[in-house]
N, C-alpha and C. Protein backbone atom coordinates (compact mmCIF):
# COMPACT_ATOMS: atom_id res chain seq x y z
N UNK A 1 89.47 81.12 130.92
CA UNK A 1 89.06 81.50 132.27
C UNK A 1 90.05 82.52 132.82
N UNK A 2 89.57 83.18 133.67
CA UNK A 2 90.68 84.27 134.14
C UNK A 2 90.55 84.19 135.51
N UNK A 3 91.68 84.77 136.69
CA UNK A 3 91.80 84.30 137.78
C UNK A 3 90.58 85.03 138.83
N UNK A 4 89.56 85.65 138.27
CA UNK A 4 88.27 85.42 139.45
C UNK A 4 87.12 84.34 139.27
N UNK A 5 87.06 84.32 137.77
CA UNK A 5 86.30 82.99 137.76
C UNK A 5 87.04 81.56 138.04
N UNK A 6 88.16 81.69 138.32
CA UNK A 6 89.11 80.37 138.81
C UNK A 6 88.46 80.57 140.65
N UNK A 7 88.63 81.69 140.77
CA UNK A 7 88.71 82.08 142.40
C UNK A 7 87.32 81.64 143.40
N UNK A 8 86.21 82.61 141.89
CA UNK A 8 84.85 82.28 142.68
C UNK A 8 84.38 80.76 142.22
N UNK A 9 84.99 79.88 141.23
CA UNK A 9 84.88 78.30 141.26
C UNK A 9 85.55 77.83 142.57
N UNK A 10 86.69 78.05 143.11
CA UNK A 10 87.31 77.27 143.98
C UNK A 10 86.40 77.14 145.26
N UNK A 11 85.89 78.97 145.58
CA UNK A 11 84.93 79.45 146.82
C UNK A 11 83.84 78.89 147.49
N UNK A 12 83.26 78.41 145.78
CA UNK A 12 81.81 77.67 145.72
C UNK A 12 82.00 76.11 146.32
N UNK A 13 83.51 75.95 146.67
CA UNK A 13 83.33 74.51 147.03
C UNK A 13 83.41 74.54 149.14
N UNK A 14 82.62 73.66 149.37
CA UNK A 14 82.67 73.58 150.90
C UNK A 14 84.10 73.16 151.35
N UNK A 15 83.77 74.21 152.62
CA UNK A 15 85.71 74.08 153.61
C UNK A 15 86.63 74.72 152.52
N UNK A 16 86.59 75.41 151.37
CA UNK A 16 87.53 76.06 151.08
C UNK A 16 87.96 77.60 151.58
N UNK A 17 89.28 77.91 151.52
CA UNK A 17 89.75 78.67 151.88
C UNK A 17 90.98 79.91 150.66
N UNK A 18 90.57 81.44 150.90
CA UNK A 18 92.38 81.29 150.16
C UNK A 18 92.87 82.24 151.20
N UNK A 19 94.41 81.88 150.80
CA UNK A 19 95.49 82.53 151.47
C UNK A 19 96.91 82.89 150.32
N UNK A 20 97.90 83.65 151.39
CA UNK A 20 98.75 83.92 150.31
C UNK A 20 100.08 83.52 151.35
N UNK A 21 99.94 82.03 151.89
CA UNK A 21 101.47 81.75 152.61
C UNK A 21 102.83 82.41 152.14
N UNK A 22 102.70 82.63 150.60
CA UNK A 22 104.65 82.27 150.38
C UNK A 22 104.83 83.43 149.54
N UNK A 23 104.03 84.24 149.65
CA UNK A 23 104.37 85.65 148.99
C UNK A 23 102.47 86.39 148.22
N UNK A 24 102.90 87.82 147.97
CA UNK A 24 101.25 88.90 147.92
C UNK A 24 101.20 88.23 145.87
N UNK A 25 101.98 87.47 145.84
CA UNK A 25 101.57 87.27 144.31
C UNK A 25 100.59 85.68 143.88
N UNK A 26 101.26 85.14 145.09
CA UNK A 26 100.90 83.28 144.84
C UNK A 26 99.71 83.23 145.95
N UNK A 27 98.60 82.95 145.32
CA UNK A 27 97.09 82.74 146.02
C UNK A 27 97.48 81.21 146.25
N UNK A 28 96.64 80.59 147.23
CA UNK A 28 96.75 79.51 147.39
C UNK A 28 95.57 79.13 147.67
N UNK A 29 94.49 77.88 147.56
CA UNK A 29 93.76 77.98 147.64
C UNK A 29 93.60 76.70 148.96
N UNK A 30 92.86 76.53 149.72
CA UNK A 30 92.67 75.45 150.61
C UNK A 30 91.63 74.61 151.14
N UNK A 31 91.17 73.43 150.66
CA UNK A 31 90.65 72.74 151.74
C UNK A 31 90.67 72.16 152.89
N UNK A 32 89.94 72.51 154.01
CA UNK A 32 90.76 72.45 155.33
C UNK A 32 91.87 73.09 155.52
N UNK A 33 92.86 72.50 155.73
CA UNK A 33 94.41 72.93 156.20
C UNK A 33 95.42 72.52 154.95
N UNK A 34 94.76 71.76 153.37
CA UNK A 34 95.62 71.41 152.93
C UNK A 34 95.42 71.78 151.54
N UNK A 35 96.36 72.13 150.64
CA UNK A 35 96.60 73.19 149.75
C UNK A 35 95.96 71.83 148.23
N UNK A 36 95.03 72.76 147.85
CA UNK A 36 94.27 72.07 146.57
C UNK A 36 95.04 72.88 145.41
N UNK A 37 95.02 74.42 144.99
CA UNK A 37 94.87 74.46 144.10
C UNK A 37 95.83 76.04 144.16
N UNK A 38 97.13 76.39 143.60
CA UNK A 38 97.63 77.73 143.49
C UNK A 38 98.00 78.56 142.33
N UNK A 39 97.53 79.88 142.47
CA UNK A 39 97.37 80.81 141.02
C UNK A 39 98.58 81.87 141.45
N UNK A 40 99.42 81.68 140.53
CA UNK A 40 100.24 83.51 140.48
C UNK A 40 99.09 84.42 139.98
N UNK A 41 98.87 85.46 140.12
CA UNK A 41 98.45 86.54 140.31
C UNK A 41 98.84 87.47 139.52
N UNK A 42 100.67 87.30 139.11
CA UNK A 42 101.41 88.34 138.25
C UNK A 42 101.45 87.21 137.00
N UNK A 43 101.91 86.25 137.05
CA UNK A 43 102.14 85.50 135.69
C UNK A 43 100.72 85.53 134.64
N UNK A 44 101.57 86.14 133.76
CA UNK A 44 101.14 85.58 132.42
C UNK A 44 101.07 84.86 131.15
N UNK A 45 100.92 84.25 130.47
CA UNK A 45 99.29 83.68 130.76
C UNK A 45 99.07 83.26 131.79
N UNK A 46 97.71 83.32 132.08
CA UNK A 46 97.55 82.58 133.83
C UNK A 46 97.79 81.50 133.86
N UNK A 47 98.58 80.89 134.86
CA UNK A 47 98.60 79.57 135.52
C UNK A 47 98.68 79.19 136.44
N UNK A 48 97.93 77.71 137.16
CA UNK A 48 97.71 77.16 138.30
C UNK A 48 98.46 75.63 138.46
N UNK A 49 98.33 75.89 139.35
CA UNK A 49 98.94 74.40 139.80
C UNK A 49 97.88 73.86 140.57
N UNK A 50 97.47 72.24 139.94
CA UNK A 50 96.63 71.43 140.83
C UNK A 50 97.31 70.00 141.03
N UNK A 51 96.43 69.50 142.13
CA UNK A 51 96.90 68.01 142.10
C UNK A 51 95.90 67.10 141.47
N UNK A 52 96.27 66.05 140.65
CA UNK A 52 96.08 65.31 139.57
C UNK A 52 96.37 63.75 139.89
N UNK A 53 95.52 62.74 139.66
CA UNK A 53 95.97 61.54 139.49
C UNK A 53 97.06 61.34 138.51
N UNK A 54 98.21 60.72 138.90
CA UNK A 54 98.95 60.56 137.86
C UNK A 54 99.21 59.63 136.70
N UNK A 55 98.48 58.80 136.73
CA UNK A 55 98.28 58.15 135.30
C UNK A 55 97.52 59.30 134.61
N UNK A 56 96.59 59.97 135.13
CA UNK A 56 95.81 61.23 133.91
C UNK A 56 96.63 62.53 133.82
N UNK A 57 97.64 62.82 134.66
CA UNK A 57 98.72 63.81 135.00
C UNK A 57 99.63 63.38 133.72
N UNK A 58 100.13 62.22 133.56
CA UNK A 58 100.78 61.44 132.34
C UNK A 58 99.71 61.97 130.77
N UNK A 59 98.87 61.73 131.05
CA UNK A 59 97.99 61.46 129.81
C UNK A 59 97.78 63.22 129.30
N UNK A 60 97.97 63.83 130.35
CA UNK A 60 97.19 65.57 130.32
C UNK A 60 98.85 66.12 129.31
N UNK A 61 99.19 65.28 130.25
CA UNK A 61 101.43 65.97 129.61
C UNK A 61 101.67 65.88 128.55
N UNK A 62 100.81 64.62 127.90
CA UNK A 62 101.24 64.43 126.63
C UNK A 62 100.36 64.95 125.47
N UNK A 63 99.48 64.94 126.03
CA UNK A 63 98.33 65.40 125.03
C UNK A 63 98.16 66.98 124.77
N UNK A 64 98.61 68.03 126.18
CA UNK A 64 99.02 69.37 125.75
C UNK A 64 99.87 69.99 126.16
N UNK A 65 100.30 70.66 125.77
CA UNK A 65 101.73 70.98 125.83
C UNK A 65 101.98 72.25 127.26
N UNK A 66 100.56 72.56 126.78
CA UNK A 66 99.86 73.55 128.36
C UNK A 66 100.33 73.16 130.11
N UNK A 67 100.52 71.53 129.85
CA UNK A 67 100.31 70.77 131.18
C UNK A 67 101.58 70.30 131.68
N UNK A 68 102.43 70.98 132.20
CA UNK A 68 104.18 70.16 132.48
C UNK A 68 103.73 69.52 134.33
N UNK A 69 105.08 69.31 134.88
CA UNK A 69 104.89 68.70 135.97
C UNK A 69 105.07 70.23 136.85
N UNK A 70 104.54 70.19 137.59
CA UNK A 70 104.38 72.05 138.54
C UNK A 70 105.92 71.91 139.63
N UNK A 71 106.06 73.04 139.40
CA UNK A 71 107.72 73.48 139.63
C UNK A 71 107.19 73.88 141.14
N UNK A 72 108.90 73.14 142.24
CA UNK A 72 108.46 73.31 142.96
C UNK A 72 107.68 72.30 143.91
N UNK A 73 107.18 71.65 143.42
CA UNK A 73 105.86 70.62 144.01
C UNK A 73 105.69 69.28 143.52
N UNK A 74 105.59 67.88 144.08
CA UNK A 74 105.55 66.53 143.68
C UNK A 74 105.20 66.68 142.20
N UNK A 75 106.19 66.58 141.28
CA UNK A 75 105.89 66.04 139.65
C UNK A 75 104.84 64.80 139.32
N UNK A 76 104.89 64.57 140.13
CA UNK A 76 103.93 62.92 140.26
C UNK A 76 102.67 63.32 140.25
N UNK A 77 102.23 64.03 140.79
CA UNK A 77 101.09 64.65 141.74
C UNK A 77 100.21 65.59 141.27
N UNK A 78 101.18 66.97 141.03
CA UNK A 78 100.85 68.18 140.79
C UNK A 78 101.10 68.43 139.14
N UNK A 79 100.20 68.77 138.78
CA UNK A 79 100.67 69.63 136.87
C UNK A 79 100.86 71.10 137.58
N UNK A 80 101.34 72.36 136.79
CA UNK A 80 101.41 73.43 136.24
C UNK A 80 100.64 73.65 134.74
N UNK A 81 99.50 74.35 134.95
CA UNK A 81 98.62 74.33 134.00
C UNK A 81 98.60 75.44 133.35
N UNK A 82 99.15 76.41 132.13
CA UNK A 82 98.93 77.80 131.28
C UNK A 82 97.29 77.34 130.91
N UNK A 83 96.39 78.42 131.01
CA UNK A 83 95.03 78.26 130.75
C UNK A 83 94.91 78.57 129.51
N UNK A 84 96.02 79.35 129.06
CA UNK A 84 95.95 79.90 127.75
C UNK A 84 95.41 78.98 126.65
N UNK A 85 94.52 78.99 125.81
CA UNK A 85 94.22 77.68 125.07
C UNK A 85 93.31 76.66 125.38
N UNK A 86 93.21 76.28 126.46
CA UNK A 86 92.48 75.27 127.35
C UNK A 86 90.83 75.26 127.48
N UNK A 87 90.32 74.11 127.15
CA UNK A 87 88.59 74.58 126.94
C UNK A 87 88.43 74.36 128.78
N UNK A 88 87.32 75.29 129.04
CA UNK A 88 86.94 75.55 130.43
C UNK A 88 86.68 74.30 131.08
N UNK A 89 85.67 73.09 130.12
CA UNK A 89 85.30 71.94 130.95
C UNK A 89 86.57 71.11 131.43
N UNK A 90 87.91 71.17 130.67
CA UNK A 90 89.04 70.79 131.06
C UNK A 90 89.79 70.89 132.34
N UNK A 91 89.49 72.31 132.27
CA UNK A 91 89.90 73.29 133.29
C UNK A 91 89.23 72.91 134.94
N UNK A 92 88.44 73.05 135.00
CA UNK A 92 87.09 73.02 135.94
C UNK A 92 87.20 71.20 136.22
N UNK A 93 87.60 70.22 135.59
CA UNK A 93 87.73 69.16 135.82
C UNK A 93 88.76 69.03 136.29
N UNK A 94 90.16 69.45 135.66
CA UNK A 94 90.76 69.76 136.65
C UNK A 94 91.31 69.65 138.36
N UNK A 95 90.49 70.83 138.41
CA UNK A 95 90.23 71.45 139.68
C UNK A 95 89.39 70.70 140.48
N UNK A 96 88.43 69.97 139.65
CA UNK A 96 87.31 69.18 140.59
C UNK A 96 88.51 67.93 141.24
N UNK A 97 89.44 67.60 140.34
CA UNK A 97 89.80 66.54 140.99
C UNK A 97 90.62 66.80 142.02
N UNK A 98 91.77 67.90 141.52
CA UNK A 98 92.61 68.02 142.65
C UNK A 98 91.38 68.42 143.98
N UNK A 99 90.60 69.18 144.61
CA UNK A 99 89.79 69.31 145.60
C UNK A 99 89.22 67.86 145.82
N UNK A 100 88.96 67.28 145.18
CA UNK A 100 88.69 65.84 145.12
C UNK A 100 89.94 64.96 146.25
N UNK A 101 90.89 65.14 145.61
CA UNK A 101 91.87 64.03 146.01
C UNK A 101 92.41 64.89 147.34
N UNK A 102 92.44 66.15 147.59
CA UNK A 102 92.97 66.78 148.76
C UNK A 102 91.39 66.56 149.46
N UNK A 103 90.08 66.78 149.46
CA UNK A 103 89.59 66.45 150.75
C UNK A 103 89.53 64.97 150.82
N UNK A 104 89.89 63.84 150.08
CA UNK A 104 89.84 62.55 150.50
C UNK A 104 90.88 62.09 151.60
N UNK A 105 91.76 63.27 151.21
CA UNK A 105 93.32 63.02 152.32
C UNK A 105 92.85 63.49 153.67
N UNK A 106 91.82 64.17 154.35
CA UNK A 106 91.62 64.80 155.13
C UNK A 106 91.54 63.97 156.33
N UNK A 107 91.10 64.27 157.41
CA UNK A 107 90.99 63.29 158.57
C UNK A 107 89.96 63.13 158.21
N UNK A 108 88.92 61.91 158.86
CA UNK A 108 87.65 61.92 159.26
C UNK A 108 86.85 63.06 159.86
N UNK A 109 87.70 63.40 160.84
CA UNK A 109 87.32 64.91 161.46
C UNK A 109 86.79 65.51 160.91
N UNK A 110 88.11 66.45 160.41
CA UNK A 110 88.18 67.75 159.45
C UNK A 110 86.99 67.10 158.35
N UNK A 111 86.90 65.89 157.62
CA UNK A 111 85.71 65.83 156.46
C UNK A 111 84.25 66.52 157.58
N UNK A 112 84.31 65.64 158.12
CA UNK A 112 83.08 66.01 158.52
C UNK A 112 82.70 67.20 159.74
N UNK A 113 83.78 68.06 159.61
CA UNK A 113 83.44 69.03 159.90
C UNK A 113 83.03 70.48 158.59
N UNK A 114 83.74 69.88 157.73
CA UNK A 114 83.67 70.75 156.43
C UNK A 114 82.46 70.70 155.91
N UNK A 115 81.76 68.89 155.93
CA UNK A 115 80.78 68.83 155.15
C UNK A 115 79.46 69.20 156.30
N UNK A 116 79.56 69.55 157.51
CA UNK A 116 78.56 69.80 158.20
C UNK A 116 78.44 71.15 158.64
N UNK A 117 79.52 71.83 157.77
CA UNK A 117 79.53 73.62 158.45
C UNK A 117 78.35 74.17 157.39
C-alpha cells in the first residue's frame, strides 16, 4: 500500500479528519479530536503508527519483524508498522482497529455526532 491509498482508506471512515500538528512531514490522521492513525510522509519504507489491542500488539511483534512498539507513543498501545512486506488485508485490519478503539474512547457526544453527520 502506499500513503494515498492509506489516506483515501482512513477518509472513507466517518468523523475522520487529517492534520499535520507536529511538523509538514507527519500526517496525522483523526477521529473526532483524537489521533487514530500517523504516516511520515518522508520515511522510507512507509510507515504508520496505529493503536492496537495489546495482547494482538504482542502477537503482531512477534510474528513480524515489520511491527515494533511506535516510538514516541504508549508501547502498550501503539505499533510502528514498515508496510514494506505486509499483505494489505493485514494492513487495513490494522487500521480498522486502531479507528475502532479510538472512536470507542469518544464521548457519547462526539459518537453520535460523528455517526449522525
Amino acid at each position: 500500500m502506499d500513503a494515498n491509498e492509506i489516506l483515501d482508506y482512513c477518509l472513507s471512515k466517518k468523523g475522520v479528519t487529517e492534520t499535520f500538528p507536529f511538523d509538514q512531514e507527519t500526517l496525522v490522521m483523526k477521529v473526532g479530536t483524537k489521533m487514530f492513525l500517523l504516516m511520515s510522509l518522508k520515511r522510507q519504507p512507509l510507515t504508520i503508527a496505529v493503536k492496537n489491542d495489546p495482547e494482538w500488539s504482542l502477537e503482531l511483534r512477534e510474528q513480524y519483524p515489520q511491527i515494533t512498539g511506535a516510538f514516541h507513543m504508549n508501547k502498550t498501545h501503539w505499533n510502528s508498522v514498515s508496510l514494506d512486506g505486509l499483505r494489505k488485508d493485514l494492513i487495513l485490519k490494522m487500521i480498522d482497529q486502531s479507528y475502532d478503539l479510538v472512536f470507542k474512547s469518544l464521548t457519547k457526544k462526539a459518537k453520535e455526532e460523528i455517526l449522525n453527520d
